[in-house]
C-alpha atoms as a PDB file:
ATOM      1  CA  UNK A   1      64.035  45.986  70.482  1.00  0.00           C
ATOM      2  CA  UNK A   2      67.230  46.366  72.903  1.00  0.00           C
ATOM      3  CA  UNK A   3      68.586  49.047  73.972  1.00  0.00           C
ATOM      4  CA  UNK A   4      72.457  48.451  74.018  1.00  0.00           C
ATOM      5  CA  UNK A   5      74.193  49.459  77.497  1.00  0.00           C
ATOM      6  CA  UNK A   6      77.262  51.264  77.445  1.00  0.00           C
ATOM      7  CA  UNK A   7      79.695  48.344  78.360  1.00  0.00           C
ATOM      8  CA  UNK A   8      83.467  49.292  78.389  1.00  0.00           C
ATOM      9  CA  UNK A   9      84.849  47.396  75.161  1.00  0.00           C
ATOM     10  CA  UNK A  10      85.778  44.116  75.225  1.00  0.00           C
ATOM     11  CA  UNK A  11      89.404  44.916  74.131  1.00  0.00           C
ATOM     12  CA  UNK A  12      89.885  47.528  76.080  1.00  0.00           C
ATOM     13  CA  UNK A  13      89.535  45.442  79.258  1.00  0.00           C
ATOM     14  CA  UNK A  14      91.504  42.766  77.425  1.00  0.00           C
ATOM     15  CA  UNK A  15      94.502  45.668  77.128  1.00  0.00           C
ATOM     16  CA  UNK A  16      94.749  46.477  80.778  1.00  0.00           C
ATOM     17  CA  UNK A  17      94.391  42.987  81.923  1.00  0.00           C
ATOM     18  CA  UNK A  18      97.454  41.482  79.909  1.00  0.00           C
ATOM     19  CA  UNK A  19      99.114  45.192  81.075  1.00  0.00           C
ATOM     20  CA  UNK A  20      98.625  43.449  84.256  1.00  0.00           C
ATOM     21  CA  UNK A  21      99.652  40.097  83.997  1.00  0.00           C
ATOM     22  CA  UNK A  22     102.780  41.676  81.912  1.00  0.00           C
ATOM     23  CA  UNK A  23     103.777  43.709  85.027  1.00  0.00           C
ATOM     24  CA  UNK A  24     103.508  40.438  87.321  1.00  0.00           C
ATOM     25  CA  UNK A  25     105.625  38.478  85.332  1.00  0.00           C
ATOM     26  CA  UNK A  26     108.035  41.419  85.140  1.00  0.00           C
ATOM     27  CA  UNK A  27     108.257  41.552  89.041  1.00  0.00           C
ATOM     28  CA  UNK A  28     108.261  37.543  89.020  1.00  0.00           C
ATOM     29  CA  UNK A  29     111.642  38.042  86.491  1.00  0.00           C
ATOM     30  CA  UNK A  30     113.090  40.199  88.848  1.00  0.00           C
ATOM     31  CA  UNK A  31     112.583  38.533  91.867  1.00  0.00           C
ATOM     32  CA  UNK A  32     114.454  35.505  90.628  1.00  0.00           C
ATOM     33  CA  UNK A  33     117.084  37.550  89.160  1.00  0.00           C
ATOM     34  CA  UNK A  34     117.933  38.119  92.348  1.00  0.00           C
ATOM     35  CA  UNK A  35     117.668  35.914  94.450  1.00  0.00           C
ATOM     36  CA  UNK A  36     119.828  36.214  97.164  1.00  0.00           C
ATOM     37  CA  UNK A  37     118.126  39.047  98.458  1.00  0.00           C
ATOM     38  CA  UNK A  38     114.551  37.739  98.835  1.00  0.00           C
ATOM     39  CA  UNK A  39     113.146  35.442 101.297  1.00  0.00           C
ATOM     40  CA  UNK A  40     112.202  31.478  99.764  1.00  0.00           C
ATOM     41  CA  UNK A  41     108.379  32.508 100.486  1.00  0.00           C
ATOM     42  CA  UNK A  42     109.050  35.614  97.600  1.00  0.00           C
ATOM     43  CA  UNK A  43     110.831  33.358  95.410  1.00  0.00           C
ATOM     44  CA  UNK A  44     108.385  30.647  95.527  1.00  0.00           C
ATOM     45  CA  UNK A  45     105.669  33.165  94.606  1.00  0.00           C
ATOM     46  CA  UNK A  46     107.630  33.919  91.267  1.00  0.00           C
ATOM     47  CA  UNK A  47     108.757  31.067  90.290  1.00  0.00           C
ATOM     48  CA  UNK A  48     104.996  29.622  90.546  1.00  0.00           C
ATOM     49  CA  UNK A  49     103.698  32.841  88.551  1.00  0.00           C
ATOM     50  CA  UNK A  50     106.833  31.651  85.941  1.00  0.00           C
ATOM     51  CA  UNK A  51     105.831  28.186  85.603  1.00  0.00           C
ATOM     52  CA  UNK A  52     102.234  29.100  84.523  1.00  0.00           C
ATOM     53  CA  UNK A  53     102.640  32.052  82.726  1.00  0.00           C
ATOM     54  CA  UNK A  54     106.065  32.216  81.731  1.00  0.00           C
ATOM     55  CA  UNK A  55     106.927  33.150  77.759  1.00  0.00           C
ATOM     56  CA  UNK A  56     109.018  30.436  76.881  1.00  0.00           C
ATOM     57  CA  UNK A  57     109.417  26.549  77.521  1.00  0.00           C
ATOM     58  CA  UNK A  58     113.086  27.421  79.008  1.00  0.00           C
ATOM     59  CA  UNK A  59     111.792  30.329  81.113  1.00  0.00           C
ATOM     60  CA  UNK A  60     109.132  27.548  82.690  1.00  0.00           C
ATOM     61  CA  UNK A  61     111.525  25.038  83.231  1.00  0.00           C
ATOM     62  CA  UNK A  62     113.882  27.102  84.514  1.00  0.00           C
ATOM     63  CA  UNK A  63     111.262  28.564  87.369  1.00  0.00           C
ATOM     64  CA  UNK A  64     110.456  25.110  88.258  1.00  0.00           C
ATOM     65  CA  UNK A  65     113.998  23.439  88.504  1.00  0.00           C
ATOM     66  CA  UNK A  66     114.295  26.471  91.012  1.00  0.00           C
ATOM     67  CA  UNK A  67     111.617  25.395  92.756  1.00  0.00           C
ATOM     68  CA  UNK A  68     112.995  21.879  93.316  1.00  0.00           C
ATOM     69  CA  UNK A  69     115.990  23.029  94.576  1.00  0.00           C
ATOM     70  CA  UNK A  70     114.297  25.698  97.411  1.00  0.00           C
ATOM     71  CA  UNK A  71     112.507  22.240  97.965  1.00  0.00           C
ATOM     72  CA  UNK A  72     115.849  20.309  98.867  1.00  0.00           C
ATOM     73  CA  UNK A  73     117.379  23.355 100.239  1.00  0.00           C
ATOM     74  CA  UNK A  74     114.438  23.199 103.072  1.00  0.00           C
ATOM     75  CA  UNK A  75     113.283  19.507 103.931  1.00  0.00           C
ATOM     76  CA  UNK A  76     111.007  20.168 106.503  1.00  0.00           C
ATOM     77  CA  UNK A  77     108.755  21.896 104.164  1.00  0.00           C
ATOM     78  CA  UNK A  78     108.273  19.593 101.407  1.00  0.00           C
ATOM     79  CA  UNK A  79     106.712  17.070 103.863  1.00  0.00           C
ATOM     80  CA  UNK A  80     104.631  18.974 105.677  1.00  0.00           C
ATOM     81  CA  UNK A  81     101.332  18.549 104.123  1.00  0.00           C
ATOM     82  CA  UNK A  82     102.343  14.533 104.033  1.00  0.00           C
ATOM     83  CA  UNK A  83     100.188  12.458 106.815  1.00  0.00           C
ATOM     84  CA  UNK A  84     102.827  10.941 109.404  1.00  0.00           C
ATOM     85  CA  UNK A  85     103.440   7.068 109.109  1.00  0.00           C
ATOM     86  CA  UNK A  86     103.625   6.599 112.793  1.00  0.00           C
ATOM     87  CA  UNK A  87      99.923   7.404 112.876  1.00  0.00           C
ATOM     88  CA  UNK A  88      98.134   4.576 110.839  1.00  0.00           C
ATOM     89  CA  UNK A  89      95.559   2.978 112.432  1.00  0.00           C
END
């Protein structure tokens, strides 16, 4: 015989973590809405939460076109984590 412990409910929990991930892509929405008054670090951070969790196909591809273009509008970063040519051995 088992004695059953008092566990919150499974759908309860469920409730207040899509709450959660509901207010995150809210912030992530509003953050790219306006861009020109966050920093490329901020925008990143949204558009990355947009391109995995974002509602719609358009919505994803959307964050992720934006990312490409931070990308291009900031060279030196995209090759960063590249190993330099010169160094071969």
């Amino acid at each position: 015989m088992t004695i059953p412990l008092p566990f919150r409910k499974r759908a309860q929990r469920d409730e207040v973590r899509q709450d959660w991930i509901d207010e995150r892509l809210r912030e992530a929405r509003i953050v790219v809405a306006d861009v020109v008054n966050h920093s490329d670090h901020l925008i990143r951070l949204a558009c990355n939460v947009l391109v995995q969790h974002g509602e719609t196909p358009a919505e994803r591809e959307d964050a992720r076109i934006l990312l490409v273009v931070l990308d291009a509008r900031s060279p030196g970063r995209a090759g960063r984590h590249r190993p330099d040519p010169e160094v071969r051995r």
